[in-house]
C-alpha atoms as a PDB file:
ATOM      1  CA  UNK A   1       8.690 -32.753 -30.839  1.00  0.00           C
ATOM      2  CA  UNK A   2       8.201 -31.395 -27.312  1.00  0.00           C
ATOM      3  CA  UNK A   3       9.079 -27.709 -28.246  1.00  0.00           C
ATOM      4  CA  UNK A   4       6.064 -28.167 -31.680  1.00  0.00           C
ATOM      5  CA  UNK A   5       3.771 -28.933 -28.906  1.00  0.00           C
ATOM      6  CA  UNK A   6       5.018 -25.698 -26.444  1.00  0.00           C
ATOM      7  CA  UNK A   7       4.463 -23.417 -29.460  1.00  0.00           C
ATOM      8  CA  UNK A   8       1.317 -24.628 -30.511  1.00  0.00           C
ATOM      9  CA  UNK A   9       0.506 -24.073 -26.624  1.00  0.00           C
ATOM     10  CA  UNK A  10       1.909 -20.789 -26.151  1.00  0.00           C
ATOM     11  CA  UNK A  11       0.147 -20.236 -30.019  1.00  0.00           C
ATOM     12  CA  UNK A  12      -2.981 -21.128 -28.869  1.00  0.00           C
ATOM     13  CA  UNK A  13      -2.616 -19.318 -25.090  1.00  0.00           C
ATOM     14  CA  UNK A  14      -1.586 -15.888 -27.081  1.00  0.00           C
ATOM     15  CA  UNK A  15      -4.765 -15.864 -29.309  1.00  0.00           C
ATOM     16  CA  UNK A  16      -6.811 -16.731 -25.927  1.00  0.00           C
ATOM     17  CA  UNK A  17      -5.544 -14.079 -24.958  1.00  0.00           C
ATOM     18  CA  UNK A  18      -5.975 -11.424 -26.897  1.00  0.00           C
ATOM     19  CA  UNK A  19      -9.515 -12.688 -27.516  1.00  0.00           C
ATOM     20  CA  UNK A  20     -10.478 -12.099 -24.131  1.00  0.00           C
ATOM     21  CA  UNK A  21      -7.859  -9.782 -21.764  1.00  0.00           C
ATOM     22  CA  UNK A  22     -10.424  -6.963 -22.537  1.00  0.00           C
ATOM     23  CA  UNK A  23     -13.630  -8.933 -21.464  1.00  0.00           C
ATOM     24  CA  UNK A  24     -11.919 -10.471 -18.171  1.00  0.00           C
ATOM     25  CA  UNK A  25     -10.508  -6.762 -17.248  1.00  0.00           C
ATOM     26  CA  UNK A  26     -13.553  -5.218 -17.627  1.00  0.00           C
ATOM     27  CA  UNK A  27     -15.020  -8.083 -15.387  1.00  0.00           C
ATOM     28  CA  UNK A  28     -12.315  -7.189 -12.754  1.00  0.00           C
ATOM     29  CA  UNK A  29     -13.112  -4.013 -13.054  1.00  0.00           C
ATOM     30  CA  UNK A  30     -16.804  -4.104 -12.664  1.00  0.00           C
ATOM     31  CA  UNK A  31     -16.346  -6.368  -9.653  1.00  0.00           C
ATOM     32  CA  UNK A  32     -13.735  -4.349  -8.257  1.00  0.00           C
ATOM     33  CA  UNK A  33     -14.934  -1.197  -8.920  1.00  0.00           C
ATOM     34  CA  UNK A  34     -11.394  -0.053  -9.281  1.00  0.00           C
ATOM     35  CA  UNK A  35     -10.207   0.548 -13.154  1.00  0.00           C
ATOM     36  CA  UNK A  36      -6.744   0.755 -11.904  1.00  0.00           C
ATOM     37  CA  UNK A  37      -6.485  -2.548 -10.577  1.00  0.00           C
ATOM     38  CA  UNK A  38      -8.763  -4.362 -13.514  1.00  0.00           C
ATOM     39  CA  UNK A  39      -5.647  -5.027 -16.021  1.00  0.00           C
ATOM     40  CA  UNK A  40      -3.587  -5.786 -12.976  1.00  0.00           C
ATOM     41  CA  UNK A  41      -6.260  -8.679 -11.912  1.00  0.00           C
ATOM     42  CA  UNK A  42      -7.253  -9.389 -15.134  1.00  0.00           C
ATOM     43  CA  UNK A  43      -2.921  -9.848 -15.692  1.00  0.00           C
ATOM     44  CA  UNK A  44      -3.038 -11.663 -13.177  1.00  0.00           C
ATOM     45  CA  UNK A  45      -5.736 -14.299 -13.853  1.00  0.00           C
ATOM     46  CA  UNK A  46      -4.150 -15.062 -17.300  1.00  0.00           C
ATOM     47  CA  UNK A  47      -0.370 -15.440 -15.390  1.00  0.00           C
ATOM     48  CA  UNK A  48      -1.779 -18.008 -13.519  1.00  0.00           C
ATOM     49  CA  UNK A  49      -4.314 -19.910 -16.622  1.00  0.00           C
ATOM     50  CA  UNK A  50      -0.824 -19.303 -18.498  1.00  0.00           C
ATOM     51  CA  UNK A  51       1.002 -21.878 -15.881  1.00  0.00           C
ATOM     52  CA  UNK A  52      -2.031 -24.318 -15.959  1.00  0.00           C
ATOM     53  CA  UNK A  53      -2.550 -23.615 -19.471  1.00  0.00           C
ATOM     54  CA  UNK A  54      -2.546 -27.882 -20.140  1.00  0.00           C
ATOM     55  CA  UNK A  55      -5.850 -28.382 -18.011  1.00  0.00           C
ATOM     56  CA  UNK A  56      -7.047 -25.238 -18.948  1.00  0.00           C
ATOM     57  CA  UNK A  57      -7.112 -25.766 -22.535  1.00  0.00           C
ATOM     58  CA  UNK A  58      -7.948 -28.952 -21.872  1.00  0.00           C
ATOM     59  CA  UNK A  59     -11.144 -28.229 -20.329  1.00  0.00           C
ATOM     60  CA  UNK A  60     -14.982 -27.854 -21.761  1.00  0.00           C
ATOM     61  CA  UNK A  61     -14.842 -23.723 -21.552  1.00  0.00           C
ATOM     62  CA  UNK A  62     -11.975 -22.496 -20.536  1.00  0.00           C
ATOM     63  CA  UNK A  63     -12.752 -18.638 -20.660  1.00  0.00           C
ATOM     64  CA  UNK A  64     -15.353 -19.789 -18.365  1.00  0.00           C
ATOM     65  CA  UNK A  65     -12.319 -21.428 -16.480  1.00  0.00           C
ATOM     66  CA  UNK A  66     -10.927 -18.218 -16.386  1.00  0.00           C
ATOM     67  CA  UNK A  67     -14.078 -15.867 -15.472  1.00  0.00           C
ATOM     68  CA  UNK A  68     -13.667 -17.969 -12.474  1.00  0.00           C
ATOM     69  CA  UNK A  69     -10.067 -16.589 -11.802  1.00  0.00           C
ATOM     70  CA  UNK A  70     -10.968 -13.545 -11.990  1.00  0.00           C
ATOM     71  CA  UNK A  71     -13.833 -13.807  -9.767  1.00  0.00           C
ATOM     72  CA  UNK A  72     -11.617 -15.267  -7.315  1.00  0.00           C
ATOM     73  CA  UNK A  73      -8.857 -12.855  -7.359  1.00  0.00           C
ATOM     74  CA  UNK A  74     -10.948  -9.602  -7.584  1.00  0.00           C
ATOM     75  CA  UNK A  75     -12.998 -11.096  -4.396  1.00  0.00           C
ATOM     76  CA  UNK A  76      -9.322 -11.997  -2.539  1.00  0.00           C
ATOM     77  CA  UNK A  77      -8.450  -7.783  -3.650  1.00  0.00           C
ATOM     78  CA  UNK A  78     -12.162  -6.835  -2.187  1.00  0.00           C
ATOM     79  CA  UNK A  79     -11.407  -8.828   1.071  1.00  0.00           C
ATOM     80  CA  UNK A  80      -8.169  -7.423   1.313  1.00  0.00           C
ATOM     81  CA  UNK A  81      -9.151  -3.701   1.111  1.00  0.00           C
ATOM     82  CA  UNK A  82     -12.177  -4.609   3.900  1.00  0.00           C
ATOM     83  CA  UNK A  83      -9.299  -6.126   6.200  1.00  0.00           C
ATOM     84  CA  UNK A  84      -7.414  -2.582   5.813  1.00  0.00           C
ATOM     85  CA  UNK A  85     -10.253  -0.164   5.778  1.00  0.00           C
ATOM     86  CA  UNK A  86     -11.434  -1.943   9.236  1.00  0.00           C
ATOM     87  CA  UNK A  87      -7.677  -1.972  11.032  1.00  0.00           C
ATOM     88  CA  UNK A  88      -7.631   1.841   9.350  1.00  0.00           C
ATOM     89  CA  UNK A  89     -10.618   1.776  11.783  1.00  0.00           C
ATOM     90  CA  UNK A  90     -10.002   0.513  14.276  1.00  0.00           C
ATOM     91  CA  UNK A  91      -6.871   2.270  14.794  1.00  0.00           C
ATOM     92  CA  UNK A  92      -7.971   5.741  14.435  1.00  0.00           C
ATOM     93  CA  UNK A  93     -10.884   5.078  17.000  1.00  0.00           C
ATOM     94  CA  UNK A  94      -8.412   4.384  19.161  1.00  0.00           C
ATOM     95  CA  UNK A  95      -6.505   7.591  18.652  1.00  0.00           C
ATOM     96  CA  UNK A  96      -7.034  10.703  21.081  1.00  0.00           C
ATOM     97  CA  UNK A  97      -9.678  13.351  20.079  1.00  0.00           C
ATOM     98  CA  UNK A  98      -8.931  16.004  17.879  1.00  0.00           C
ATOM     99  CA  UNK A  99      -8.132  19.208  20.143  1.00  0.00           C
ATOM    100  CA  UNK A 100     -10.203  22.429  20.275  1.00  0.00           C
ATOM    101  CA  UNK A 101      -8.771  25.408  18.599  1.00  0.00           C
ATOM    102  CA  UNK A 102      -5.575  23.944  16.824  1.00  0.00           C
ATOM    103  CA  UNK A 103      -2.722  25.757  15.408  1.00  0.00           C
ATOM    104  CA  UNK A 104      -3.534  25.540  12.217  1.00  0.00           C
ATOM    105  CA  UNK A 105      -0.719  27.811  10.986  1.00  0.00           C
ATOM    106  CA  UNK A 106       1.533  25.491  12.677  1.00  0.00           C
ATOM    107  CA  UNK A 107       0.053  22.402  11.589  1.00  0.00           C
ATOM    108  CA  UNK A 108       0.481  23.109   7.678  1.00  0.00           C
ATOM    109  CA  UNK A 109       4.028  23.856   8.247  1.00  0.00           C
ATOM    110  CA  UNK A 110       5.231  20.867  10.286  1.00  0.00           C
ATOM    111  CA  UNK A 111       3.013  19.195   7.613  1.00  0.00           C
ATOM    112  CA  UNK A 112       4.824  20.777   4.337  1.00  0.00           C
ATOM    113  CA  UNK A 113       7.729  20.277   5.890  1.00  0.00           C
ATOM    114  CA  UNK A 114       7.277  16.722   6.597  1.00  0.00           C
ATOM    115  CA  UNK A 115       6.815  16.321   2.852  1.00  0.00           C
ATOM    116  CA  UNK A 116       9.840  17.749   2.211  1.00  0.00           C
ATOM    117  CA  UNK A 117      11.335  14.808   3.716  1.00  0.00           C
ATOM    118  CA  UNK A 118      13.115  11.851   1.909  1.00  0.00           C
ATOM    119  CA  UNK A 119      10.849   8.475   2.411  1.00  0.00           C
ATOM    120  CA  UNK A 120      12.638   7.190   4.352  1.00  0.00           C
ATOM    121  CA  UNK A 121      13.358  10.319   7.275  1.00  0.00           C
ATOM    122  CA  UNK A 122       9.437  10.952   6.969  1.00  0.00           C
ATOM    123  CA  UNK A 123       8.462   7.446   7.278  1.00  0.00           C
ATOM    124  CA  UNK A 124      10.467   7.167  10.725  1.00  0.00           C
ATOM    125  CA  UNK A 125      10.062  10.269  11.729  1.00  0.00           C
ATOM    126  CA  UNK A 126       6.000   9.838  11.837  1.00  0.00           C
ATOM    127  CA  UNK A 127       6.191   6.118  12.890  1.00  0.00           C
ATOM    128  CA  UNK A 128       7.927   7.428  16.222  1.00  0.00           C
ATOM    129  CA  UNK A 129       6.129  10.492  16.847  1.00  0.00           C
ATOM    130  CA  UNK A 130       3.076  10.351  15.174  1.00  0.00           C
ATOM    131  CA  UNK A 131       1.877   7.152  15.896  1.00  0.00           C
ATOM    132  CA  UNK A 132       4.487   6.391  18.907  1.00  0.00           C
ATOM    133  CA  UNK A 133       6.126   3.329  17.414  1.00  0.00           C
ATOM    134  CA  UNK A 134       9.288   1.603  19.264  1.00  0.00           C
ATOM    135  CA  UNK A 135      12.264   1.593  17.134  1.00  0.00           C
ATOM    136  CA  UNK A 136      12.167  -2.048  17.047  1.00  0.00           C
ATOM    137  CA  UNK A 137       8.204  -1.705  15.709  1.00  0.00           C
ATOM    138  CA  UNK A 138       9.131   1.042  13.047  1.00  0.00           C
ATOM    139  CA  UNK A 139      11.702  -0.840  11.835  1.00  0.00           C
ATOM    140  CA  UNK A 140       9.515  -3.907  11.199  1.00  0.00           C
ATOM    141  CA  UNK A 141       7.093  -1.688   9.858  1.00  0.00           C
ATOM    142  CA  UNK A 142       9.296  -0.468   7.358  1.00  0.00           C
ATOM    143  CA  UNK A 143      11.468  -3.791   6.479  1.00  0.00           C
ATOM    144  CA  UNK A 144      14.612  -2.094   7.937  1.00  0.00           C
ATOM    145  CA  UNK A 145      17.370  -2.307  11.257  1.00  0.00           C
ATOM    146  CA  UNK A 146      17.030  -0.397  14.452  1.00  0.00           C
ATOM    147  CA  UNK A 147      20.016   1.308  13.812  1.00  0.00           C
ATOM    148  CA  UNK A 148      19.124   2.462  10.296  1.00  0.00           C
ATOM    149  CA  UNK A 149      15.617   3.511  12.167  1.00  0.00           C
ATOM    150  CA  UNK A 150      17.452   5.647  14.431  1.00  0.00           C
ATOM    151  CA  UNK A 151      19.716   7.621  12.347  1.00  0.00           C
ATOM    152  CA  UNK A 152      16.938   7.920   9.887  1.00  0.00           C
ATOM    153  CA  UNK A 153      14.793   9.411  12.455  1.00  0.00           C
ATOM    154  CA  UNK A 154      17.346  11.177  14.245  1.00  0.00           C
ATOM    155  CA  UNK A 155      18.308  13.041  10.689  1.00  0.00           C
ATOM    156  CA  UNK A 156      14.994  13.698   9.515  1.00  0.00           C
ATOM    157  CA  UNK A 157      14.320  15.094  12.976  1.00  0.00           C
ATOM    158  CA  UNK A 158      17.617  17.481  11.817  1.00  0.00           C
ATOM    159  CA  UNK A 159      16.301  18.437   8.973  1.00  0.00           C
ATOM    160  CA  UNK A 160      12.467  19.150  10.111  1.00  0.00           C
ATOM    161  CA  UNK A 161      14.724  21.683  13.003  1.00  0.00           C
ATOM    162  CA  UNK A 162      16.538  23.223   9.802  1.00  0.00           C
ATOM    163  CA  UNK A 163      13.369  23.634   8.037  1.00  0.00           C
ATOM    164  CA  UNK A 164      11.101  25.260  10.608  1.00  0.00           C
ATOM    165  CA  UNK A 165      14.155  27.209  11.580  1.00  0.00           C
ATOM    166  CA  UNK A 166      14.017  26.218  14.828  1.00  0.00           C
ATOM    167  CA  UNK A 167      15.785  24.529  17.750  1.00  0.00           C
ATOM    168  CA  UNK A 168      12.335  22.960  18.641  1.00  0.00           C
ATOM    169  CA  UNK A 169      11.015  20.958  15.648  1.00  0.00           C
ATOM    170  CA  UNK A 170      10.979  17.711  18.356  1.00  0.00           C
ATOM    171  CA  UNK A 171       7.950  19.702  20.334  1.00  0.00           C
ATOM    172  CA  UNK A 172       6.590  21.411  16.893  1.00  0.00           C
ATOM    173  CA  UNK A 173       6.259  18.398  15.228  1.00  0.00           C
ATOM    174  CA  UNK A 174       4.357  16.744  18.677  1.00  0.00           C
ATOM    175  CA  UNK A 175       2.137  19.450  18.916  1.00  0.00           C
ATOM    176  CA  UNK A 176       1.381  19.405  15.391  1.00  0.00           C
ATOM    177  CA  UNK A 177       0.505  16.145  15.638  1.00  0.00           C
ATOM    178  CA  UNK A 178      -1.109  16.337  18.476  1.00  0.00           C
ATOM    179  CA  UNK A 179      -3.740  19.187  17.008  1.00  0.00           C
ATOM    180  CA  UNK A 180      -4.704  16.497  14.303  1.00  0.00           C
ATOM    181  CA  UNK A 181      -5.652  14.174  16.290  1.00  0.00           C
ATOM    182  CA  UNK A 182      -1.987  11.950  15.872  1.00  0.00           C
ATOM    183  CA  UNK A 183      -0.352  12.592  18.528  1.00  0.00           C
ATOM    184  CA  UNK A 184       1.843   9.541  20.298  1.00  0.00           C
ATOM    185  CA  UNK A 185       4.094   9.967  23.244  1.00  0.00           C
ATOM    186  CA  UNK A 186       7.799  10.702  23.593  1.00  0.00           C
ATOM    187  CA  UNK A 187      10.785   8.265  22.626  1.00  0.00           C
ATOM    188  CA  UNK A 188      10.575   5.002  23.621  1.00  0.00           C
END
């Protein structure tokens, strides 16, 4: 009897649905602002009526119920991106002032090369001289040990010296990133 009643439910949720996943995406999207993230939400919001499906069906209008999920989650997204744009912020007004009369030449080449770089080597690599990160802070930054931090950054420091052809990538790559604007300190 109980597994009648779980596929009337999951019947009933599927033709909910695909009655109104368009509506609430476009909702997300038009609160959002971002289309990308709309049939994420909107995926989202019917995940979670999907686990409380029993009270949802259960109440007086549930796509109501679930206009209200949407709302929530797209407003939880909006706060989210605020929270970033203002430690984005915050951080670069703390940064040094760009310098007069960069090297631009040498700035797109530090920069191509850097993007030449494995994830991993170019994440390290501009944690601890771009922004002038411990190893202990890069490697919470990026989920991983200090010792995988250092032979990561100590190989993609390698390979940035065999790609610039040159013995000093260390004080390229600091200069480079120093003529942005970027520009952190030596090794800690």
């Amino acid at each position: 009897m109980g597994t009648v009643v779980e596929d009337a439910a999951s019947v009933e949720f599927h033709a909910f649905f695909e009655r109104h996943h368009a509506e609430l995406a476009r909702l997300a999207h038009l609160m959002t602002g971002e289309a990308d993230a709309a049939d994420d939400l909107a995926a989202d919001a019917l995940l979670a009526l999907w686990h409380r499906w029993d009270r949802v069906r259960a109440s007086r209008h549930p796509v109501a119920y679930a206009r209200g999920v949407v709302a929530n989650l797209a407003r939880t997204r909006i706060r989210g991106a605020v929270r970033e744009r203002r430690r984005v912020a915050l951080f670069w007004a703390q940064r040094e002032e760009k310098t007069e009369n960069p090297d631009v030449a040498g700035v797109v080449d530090v920069q191509e090369a850097l993007r030449r770089l494995p994830f991993r080597k170019r994440a390290c690599v501009v944690l601890r001289h771009a922004l002038d990160l411990s190893e202990k802070d890069t490697a919470l930054a990026l989920g991983v040990s200090v010792g995988t931090v250092k032979s990561q950054t100590s190989k993609g420091m390698a390979e940035l010296q065999r790609l610039l052809g040159t013995q000093d990538a260390p004080r390229r790559v600091h200069a480079a990133m120093a003529r942005t604007g970027t520009a952190g300190g030596r090794d800690r």
